[in-house]
N, C-alpha and C. Protein backbone atom coordinates (compact mmCIF):
# COMPACT_ATOMS: atom_id res chain seq x y z
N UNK A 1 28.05 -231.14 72.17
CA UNK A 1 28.28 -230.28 71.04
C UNK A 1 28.99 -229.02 71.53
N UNK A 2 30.08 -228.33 70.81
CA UNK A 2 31.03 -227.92 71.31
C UNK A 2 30.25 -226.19 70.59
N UNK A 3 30.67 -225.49 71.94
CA UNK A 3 29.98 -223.76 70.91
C UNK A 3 30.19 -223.66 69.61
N UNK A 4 31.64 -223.76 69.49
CA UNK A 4 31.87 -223.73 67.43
C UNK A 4 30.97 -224.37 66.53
N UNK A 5 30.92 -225.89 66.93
CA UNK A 5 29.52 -226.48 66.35
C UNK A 5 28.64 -226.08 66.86
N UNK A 6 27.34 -225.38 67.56
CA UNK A 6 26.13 -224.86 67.37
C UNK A 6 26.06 -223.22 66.41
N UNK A 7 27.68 -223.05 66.06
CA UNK A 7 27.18 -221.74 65.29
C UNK A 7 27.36 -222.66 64.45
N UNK A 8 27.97 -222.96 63.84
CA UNK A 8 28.25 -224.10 62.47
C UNK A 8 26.42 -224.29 62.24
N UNK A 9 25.79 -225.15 63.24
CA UNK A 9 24.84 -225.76 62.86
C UNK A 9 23.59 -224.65 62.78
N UNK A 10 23.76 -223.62 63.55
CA UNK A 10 22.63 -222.58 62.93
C UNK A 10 22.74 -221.69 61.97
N UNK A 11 24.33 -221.47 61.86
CA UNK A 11 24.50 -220.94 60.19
C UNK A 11 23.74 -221.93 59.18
N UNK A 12 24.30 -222.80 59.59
CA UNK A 12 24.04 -223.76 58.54
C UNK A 12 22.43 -223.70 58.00
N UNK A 13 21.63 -223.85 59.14
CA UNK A 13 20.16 -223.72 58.96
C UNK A 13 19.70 -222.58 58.29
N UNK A 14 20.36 -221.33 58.83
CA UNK A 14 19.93 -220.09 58.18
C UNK A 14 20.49 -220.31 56.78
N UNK A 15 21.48 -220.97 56.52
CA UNK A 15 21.99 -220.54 54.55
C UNK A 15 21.04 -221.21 54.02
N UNK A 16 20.57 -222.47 54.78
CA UNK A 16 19.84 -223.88 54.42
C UNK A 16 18.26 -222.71 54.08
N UNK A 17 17.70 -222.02 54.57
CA UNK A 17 16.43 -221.75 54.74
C UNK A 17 16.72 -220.97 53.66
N UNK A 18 17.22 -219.82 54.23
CA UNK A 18 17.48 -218.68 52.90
C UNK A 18 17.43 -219.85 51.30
N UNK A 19 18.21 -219.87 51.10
CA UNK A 19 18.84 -220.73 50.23
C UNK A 19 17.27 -221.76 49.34
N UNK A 20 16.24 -221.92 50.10
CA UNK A 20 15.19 -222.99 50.20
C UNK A 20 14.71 -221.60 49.20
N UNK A 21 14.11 -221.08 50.45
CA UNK A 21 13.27 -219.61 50.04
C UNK A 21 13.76 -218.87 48.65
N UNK A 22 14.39 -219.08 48.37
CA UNK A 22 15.57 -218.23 46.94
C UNK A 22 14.69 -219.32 45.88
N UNK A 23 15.10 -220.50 46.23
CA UNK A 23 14.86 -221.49 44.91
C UNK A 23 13.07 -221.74 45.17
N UNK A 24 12.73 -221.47 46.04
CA UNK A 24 11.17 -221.17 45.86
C UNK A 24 11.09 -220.14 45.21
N UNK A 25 11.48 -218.68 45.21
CA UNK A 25 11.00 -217.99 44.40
C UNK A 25 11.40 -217.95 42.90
N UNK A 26 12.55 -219.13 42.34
CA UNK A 26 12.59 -219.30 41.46
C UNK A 26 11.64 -219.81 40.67
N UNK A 27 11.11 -221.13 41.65
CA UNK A 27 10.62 -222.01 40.67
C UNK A 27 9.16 -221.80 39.79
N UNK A 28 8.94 -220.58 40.20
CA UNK A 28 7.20 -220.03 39.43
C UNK A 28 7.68 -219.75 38.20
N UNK A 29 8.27 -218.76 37.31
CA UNK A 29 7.97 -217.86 36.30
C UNK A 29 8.71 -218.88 34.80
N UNK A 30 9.52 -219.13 34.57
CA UNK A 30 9.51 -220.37 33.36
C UNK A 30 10.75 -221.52 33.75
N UNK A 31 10.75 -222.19 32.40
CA UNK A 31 11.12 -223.69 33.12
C UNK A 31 12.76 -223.52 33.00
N UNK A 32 13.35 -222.63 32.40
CA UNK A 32 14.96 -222.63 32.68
C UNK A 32 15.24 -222.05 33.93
N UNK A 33 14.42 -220.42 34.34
CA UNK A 33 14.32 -220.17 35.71
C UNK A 33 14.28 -221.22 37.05
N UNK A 34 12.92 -222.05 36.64
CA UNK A 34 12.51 -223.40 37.53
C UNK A 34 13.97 -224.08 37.72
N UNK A 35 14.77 -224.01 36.52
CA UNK A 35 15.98 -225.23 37.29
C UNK A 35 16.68 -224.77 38.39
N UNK A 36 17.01 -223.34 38.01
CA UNK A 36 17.76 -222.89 39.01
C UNK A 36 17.19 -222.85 40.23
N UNK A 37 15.93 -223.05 40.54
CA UNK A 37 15.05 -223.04 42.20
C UNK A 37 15.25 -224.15 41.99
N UNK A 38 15.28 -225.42 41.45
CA UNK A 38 15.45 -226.77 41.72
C UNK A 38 16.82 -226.77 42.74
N UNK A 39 18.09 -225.82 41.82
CA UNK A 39 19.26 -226.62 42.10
C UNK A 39 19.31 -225.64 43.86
N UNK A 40 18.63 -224.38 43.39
CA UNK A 40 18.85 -223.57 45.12
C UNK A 40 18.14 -224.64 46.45
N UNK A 41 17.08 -225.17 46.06
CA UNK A 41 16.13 -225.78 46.94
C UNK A 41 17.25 -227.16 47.38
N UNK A 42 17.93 -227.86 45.86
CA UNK A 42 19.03 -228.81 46.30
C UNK A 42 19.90 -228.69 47.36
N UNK A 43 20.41 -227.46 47.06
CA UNK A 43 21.89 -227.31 47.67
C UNK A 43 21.21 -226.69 49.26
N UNK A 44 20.38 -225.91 49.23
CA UNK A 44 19.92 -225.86 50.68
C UNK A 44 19.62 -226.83 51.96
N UNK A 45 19.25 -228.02 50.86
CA UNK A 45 18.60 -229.13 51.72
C UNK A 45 20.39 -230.14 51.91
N UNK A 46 21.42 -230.02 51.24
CA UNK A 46 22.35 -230.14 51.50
C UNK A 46 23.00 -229.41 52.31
N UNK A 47 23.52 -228.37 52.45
CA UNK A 47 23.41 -227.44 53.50
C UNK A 47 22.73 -227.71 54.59
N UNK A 48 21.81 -228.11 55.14
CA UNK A 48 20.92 -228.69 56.40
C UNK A 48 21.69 -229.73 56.59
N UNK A 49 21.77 -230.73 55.45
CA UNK A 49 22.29 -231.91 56.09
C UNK A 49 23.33 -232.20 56.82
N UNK A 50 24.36 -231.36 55.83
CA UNK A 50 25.84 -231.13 56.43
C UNK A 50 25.92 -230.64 57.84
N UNK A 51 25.03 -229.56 57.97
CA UNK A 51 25.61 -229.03 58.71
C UNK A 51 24.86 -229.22 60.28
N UNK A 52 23.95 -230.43 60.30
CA UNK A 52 23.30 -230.97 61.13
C UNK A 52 23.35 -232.32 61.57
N UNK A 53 23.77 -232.91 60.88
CA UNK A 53 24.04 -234.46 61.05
C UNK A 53 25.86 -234.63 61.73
N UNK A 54 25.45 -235.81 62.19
CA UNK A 54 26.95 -236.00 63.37
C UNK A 54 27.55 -237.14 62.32
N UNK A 55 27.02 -237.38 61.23
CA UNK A 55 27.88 -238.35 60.18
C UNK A 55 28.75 -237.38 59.71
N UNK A 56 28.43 -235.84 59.43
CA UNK A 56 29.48 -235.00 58.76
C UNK A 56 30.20 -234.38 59.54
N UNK A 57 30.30 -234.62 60.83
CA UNK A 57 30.86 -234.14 61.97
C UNK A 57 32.77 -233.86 61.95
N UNK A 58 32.98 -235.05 61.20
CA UNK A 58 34.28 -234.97 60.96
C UNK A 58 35.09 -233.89 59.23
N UNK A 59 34.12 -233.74 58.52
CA UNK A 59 34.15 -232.77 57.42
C UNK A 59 33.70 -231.83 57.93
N UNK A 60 32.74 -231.11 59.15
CA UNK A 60 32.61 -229.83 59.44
C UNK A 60 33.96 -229.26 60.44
N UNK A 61 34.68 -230.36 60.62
CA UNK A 61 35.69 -230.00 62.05
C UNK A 61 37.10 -229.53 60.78
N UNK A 62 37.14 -230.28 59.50
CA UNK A 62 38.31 -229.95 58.64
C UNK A 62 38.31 -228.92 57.76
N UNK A 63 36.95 -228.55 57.70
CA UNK A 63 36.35 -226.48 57.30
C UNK A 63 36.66 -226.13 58.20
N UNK A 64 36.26 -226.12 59.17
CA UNK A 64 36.78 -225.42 60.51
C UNK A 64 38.58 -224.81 60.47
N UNK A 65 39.14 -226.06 60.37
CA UNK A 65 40.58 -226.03 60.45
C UNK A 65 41.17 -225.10 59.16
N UNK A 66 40.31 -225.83 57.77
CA UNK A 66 40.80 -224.65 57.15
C UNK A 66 40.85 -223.59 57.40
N UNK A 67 39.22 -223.17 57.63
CA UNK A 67 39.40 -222.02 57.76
C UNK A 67 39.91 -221.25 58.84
N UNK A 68 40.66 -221.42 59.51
CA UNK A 68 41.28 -220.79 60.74
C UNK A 68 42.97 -220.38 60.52
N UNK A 69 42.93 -221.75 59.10
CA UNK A 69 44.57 -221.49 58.80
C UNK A 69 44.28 -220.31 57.86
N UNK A 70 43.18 -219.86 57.28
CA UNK A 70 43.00 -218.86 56.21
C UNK A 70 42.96 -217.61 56.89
């Protein structure tokens, strides 16, 4: 794993956690609130995946590229 990918993959964890923690504190107070901690808790646990798994290895290397041309 190349330095660029281990920041990739601990950003990733930190947006992933944050991101968890957000849609936890959504999901208490009523049920339209609750969706939105559904969809934060979603996209966090997507976020982990991406950015930890060596199946997405080749979509984290073409963010990369974008963003370098940006």
């Amino acid at each position: 794993m190349k330095l660029n990918e281990k920041w990739i993959v601990y950003g990733g964890w930190i947006v992933s956690g944050l991101s968890v923690l957000a849609g936890a504190a959504f999901i208490w107070p009523h049920f339209h609130v609750a969706l939105l901690g559904f969809v934060l808790i979603y996209m966090g646990v997507r976020i982990f995946n991406f950015s930890t798994f060596k199946e997405y290895e080749e979509k984290r290397m073409k963010i990369l590229e974008s963003l370098r041309k940006w």
